[in-house]
N, C-alpha and C. Protein backbone atom coordinates (compact mmCIF):
# COMPACT_ATOMS: atom_id res chain seq x y z
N UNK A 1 -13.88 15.20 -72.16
CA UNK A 1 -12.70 14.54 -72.67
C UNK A 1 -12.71 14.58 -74.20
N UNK A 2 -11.60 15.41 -74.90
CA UNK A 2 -11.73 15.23 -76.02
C UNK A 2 -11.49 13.76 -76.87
N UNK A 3 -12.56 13.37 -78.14
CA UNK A 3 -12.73 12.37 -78.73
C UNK A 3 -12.63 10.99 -77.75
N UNK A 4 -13.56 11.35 -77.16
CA UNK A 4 -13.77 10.25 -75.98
C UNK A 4 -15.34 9.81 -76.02
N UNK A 5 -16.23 8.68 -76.61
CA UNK A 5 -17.72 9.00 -76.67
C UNK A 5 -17.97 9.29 -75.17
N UNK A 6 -19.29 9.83 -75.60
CA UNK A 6 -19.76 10.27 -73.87
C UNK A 6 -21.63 10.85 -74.20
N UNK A 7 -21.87 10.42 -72.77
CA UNK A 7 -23.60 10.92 -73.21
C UNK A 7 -23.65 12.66 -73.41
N UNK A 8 -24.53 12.75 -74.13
CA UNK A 8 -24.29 14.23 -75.05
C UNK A 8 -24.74 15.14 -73.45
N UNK A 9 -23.94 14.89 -72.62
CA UNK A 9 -24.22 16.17 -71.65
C UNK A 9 -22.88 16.92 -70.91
N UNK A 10 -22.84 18.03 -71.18
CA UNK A 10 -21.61 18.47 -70.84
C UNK A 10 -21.49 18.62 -69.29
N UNK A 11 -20.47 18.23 -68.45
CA UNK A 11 -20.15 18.12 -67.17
C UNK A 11 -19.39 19.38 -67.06
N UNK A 12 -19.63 19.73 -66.20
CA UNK A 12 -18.54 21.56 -65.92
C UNK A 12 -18.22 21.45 -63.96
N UNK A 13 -17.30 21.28 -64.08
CA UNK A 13 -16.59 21.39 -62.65
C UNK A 13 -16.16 22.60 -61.91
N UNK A 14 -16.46 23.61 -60.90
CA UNK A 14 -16.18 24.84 -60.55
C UNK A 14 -15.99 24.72 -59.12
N UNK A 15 -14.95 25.29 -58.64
CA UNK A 15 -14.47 25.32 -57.50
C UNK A 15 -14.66 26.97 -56.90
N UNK A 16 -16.00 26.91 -56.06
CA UNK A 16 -16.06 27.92 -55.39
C UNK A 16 -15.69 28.25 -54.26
N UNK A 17 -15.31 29.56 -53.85
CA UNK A 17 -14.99 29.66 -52.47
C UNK A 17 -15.69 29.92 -51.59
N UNK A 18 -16.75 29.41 -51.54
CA UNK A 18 -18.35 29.71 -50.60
C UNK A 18 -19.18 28.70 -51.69
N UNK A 19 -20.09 28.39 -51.01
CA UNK A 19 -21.21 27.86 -51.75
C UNK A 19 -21.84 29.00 -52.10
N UNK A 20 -22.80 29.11 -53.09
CA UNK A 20 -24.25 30.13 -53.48
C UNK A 20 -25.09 30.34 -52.50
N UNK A 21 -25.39 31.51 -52.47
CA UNK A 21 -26.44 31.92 -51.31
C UNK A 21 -28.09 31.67 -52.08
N UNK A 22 -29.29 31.89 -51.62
CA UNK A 22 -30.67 31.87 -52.27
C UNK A 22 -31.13 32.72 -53.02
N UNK A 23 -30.49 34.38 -52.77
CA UNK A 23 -30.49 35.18 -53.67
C UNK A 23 -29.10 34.69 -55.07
N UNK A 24 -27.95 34.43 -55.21
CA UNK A 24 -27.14 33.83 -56.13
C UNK A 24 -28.19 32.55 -56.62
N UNK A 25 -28.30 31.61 -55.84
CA UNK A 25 -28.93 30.22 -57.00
C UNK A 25 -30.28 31.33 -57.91
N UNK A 26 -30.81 31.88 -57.28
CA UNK A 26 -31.81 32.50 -58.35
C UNK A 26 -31.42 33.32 -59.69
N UNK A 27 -30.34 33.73 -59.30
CA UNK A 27 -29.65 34.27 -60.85
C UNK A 27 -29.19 33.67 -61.33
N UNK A 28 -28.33 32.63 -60.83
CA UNK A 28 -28.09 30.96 -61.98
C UNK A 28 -29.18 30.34 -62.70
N UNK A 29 -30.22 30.09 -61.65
CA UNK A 29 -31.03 29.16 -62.47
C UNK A 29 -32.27 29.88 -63.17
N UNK A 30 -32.12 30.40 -64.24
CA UNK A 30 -32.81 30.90 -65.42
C UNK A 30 -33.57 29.72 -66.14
N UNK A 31 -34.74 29.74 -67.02
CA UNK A 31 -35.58 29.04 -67.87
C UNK A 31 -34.70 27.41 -67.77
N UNK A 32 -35.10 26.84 -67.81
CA UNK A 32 -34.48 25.04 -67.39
C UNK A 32 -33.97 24.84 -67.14
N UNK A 33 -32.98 25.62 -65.70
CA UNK A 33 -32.11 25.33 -65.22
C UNK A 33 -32.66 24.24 -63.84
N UNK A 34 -32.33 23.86 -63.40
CA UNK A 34 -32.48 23.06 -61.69
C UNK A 34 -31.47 23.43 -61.13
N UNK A 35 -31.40 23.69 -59.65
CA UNK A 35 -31.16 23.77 -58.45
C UNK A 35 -31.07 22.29 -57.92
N UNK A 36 -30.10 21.38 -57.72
CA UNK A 36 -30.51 20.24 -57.35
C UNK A 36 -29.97 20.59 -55.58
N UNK A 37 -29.16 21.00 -54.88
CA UNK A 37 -28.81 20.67 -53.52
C UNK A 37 -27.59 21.07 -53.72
N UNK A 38 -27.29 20.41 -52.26
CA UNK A 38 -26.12 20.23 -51.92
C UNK A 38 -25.49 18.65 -51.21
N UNK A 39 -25.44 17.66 -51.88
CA UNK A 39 -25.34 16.48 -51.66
C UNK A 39 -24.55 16.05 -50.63
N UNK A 40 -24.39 14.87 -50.65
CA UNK A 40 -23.09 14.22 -48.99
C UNK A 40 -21.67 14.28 -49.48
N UNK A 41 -21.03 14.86 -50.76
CA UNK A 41 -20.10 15.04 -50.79
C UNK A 41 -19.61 16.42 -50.95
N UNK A 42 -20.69 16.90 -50.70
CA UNK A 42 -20.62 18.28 -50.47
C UNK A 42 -20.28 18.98 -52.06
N UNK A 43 -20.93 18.56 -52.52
CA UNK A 43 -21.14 19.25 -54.37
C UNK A 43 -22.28 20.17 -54.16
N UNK A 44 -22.46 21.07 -54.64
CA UNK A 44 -23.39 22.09 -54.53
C UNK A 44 -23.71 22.04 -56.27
N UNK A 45 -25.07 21.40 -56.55
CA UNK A 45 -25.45 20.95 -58.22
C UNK A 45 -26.24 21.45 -58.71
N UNK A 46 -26.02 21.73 -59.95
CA UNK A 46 -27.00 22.61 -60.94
C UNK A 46 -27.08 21.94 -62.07
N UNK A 47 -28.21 21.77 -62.47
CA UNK A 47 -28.37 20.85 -63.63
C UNK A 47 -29.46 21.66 -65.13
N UNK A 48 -28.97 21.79 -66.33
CA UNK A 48 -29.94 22.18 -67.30
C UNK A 48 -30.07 21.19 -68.38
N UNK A 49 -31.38 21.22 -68.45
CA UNK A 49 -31.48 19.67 -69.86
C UNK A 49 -31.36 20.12 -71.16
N UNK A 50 -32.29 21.33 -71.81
CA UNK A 50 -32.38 21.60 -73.14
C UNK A 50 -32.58 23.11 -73.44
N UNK A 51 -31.92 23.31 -74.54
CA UNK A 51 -31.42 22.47 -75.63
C UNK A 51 -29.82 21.65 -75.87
N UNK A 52 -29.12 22.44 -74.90
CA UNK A 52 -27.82 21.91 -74.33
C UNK A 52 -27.89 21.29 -73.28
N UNK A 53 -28.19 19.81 -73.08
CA UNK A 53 -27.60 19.56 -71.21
C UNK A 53 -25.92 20.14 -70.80
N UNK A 54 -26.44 20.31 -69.68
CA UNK A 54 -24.88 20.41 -68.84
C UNK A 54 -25.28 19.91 -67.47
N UNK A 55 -24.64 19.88 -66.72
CA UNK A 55 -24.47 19.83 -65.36
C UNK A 55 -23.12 20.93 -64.75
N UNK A 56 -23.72 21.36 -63.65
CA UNK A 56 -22.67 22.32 -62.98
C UNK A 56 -22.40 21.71 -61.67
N UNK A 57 -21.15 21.07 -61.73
CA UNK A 57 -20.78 20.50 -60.07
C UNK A 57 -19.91 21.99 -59.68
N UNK A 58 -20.37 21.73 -58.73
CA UNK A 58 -19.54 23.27 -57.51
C UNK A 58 -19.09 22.28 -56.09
N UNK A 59 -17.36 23.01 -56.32
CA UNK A 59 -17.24 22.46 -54.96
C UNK A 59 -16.48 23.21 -53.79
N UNK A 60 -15.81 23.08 -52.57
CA UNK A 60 -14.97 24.21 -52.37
C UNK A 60 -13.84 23.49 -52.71
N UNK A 61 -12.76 24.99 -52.34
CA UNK A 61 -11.04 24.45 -52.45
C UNK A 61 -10.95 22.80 -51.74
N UNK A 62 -9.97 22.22 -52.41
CA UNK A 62 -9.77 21.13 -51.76
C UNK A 62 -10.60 19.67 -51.04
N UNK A 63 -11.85 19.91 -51.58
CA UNK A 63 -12.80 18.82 -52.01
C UNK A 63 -12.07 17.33 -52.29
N UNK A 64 -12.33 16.59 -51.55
CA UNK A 64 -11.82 15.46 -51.96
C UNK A 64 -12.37 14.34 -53.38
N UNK A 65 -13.47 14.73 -53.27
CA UNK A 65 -14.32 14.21 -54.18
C UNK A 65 -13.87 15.07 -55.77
N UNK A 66 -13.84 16.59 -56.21
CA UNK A 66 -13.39 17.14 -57.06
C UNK A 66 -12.45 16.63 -57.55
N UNK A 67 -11.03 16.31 -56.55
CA UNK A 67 -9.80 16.21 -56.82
C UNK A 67 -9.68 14.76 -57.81
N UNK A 68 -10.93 14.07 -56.58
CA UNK A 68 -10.70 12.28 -57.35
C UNK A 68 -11.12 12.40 -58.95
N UNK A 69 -12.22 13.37 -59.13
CA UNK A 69 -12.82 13.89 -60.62
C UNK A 69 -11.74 13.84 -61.42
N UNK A 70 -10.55 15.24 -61.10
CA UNK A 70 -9.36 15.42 -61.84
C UNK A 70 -8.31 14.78 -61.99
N UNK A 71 -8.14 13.76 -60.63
CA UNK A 71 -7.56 12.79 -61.19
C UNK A 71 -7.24 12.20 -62.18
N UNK A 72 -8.82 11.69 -62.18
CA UNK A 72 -9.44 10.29 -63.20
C UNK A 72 -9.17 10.97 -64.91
N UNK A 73 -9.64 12.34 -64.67
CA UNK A 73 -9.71 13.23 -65.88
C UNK A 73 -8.36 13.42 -66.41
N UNK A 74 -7.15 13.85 -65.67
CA UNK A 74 -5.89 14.25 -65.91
C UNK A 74 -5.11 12.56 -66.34
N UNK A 75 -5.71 11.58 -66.00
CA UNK A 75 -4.98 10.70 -66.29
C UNK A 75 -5.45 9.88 -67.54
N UNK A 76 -6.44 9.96 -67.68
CA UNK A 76 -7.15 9.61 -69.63
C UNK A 76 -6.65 10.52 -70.14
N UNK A 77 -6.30 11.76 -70.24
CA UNK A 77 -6.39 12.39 -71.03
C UNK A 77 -4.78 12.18 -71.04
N UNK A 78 -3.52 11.67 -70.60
CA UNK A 78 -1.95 11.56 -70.90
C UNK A 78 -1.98 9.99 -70.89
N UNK A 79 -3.30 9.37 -71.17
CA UNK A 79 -2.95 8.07 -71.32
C UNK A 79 -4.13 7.47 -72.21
N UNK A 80 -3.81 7.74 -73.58
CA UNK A 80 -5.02 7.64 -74.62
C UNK A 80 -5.62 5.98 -74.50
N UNK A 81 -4.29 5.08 -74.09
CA UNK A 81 -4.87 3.67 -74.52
C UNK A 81 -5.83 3.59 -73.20
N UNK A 82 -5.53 3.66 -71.91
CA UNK A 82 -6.89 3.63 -71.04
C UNK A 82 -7.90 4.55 -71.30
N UNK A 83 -7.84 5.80 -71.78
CA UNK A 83 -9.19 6.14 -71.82
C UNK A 83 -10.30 5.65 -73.26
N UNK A 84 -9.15 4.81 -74.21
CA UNK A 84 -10.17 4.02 -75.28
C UNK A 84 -10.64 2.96 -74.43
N UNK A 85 -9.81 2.18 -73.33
CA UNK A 85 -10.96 0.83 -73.03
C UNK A 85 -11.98 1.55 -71.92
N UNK A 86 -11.69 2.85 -71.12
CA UNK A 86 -12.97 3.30 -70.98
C UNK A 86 -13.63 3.41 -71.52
N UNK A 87 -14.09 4.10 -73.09
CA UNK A 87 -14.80 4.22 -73.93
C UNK A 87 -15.49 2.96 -73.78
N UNK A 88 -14.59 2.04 -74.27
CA UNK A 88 -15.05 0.72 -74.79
C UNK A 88 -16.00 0.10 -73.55
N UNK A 89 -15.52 0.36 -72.31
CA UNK A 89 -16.45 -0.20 -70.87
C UNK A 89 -17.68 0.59 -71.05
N UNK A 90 -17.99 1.95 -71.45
CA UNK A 90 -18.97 2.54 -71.26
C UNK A 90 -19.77 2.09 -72.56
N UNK A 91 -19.15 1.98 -73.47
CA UNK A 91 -20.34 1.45 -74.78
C UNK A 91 -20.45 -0.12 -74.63
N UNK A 92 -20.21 -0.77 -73.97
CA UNK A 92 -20.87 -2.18 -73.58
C UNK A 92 -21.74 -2.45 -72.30
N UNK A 93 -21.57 -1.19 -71.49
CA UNK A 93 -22.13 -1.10 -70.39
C UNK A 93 -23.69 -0.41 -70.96
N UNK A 94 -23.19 0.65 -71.11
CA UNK A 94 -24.56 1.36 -71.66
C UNK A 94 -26.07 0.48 -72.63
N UNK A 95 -25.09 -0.34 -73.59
CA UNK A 95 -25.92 -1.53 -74.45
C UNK A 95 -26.59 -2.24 -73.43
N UNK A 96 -26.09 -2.70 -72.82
CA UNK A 96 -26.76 -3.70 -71.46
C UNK A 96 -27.59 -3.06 -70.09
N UNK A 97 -27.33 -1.38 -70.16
CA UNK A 97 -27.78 -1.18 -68.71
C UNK A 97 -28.69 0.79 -69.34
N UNK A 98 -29.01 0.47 -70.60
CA UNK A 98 -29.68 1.48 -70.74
C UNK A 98 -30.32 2.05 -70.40
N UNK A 99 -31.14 1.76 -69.44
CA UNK A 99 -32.53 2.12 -68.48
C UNK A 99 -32.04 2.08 -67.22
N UNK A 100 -30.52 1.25 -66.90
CA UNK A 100 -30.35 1.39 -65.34
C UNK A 100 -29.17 2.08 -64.83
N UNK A 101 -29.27 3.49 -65.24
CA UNK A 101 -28.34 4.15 -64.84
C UNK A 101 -27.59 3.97 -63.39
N UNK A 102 -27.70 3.71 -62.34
CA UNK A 102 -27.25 3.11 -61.23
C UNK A 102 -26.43 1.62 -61.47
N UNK A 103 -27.31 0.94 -61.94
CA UNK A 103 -26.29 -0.72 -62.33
C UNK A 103 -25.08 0.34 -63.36
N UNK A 104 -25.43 0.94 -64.24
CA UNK A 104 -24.21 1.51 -65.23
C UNK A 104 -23.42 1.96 -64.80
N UNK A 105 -23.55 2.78 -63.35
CA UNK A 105 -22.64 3.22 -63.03
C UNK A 105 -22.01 2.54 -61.69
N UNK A 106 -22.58 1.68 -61.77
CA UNK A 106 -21.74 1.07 -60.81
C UNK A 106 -20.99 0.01 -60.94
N UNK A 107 -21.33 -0.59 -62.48
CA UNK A 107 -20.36 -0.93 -63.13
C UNK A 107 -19.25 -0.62 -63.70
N UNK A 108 -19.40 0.35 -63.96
CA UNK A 108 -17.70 1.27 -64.02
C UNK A 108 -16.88 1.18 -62.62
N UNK A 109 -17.47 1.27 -61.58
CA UNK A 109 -16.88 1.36 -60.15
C UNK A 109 -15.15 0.55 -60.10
N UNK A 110 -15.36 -0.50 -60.35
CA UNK A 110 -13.82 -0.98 -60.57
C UNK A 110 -12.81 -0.35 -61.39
N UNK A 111 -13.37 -0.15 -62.37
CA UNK A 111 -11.98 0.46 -63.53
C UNK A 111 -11.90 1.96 -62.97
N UNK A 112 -12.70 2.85 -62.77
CA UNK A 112 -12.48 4.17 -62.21
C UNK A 112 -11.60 4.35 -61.03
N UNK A 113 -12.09 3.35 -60.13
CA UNK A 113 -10.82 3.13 -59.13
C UNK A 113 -9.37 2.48 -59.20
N UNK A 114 -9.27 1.92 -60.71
CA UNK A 114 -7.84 1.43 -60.67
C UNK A 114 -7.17 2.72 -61.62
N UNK A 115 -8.18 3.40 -62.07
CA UNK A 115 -7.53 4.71 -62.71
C UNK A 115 -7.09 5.36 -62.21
N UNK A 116 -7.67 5.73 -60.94
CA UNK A 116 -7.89 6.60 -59.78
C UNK A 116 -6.25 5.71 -59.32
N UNK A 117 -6.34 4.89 -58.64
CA UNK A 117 -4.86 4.03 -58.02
C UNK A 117 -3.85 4.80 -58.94
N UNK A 118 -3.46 4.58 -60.29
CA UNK A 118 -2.62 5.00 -61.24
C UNK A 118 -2.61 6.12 -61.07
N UNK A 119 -3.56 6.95 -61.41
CA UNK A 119 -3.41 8.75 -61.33
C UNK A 119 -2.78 8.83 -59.94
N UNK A 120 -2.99 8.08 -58.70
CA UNK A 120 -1.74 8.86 -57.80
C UNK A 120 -0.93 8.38 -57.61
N UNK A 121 -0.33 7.47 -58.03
CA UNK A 121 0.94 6.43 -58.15
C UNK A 121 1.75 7.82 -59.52
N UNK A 122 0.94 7.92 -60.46
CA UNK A 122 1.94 8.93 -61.05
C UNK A 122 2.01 10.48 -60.36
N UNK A 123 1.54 10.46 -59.67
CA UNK A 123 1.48 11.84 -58.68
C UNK A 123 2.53 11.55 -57.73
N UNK A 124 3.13 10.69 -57.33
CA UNK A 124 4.38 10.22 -56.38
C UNK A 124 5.34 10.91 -57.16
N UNK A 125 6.07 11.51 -56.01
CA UNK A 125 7.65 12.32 -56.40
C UNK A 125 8.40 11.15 -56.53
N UNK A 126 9.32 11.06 -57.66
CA UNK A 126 10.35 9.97 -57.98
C UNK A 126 11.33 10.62 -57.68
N UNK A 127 12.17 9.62 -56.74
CA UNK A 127 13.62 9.93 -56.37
C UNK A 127 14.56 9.78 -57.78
N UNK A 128 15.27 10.57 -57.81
CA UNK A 128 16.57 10.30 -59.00
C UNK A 128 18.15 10.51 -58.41
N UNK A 129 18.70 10.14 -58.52
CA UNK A 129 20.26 10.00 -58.42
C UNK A 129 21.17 10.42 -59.55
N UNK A 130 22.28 11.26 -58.35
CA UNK A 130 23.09 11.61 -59.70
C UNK A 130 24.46 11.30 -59.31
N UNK A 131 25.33 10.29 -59.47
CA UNK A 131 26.63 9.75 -59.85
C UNK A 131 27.78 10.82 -59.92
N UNK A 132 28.39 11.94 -58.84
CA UNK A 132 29.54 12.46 -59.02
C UNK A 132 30.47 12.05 -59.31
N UNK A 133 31.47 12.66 -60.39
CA UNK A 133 33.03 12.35 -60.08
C UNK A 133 33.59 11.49 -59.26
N UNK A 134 33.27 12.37 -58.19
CA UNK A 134 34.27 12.03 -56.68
C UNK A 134 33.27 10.97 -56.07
N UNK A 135 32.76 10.37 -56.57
CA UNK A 135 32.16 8.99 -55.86
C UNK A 135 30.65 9.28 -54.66
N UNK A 136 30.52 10.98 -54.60
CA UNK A 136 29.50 11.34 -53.86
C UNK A 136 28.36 11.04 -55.19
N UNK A 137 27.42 10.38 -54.44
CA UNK A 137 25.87 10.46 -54.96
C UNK A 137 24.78 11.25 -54.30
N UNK A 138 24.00 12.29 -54.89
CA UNK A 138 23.05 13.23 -54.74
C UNK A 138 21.68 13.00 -54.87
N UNK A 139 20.94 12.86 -53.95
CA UNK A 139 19.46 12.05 -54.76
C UNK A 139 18.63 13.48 -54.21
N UNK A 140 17.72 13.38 -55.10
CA UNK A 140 16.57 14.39 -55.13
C UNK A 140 15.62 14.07 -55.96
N UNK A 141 14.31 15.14 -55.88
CA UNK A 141 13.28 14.53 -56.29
C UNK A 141 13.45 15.19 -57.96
């Protein structure tokens, strides 16, 4: 998220159409890379620490879990004033839960989900109406 603080590790989201086979994860994961799995939401994860962290989430088409990602993502980023009091939740959270990454993140759990609520409330097709002449009204999306 641009000018958004965030822990210095870059997150990269990829939507594959197959997971990686054992011959593929071995050509990904070069000098500090990890291989982490394939988790219960069905993310297929790759993780490198230094000198750049990143993380590589892989998911397939239509992942439910991805989508909730882009959600959350597509809707800070057209709505600057919520993604500053995110900021602001994560730098008071972090002060208090530095060592407990799990309490940290599961303190976010509420506000991510009312983001999440909003991002598909603005994803709803709005009906509009249009007022003819002749007294016919036309509604469409």
């Amino acid at each position: 998220m641009p000018r958004l603080a965030a822990k210095p590790i870059i997150d990269i989201l990829v939507t594959l159409q197959r997971f990686l086979n054992e011959a593929e994860i071995a050509d990904v994961c070069g000098p500090g890379h990890e291989y982490r799995g394939i988790d219960d939401t069905q993310r297929q994860y790759f993780s490198k620490r230094t000198p750049q962290a990143y993380h590589v989430h892989c998911y397939l088409p239509g992942n439910p879990e991805a989508e909730r990602l882009l959600l959350f993502r597509d809707y800070l980023r057209t709505h600057p004033e919520t993604a500053k009091q995110y900021e602001a939740l994560k730098r008071d959270l972090a002060s208090k839960h530095r060592h407990e990454r799990q309490t940290y993140q599961d303190a976010k759990t509420h506000f991510v989900h009312a983001v999440e609520a909003l991002g598909r409330k603005d994803q709803e097709p709005t009906t509009k109406s249009l007022l003819l002449n002749n007294g016919v009204t036309l509604r469409g999306l």
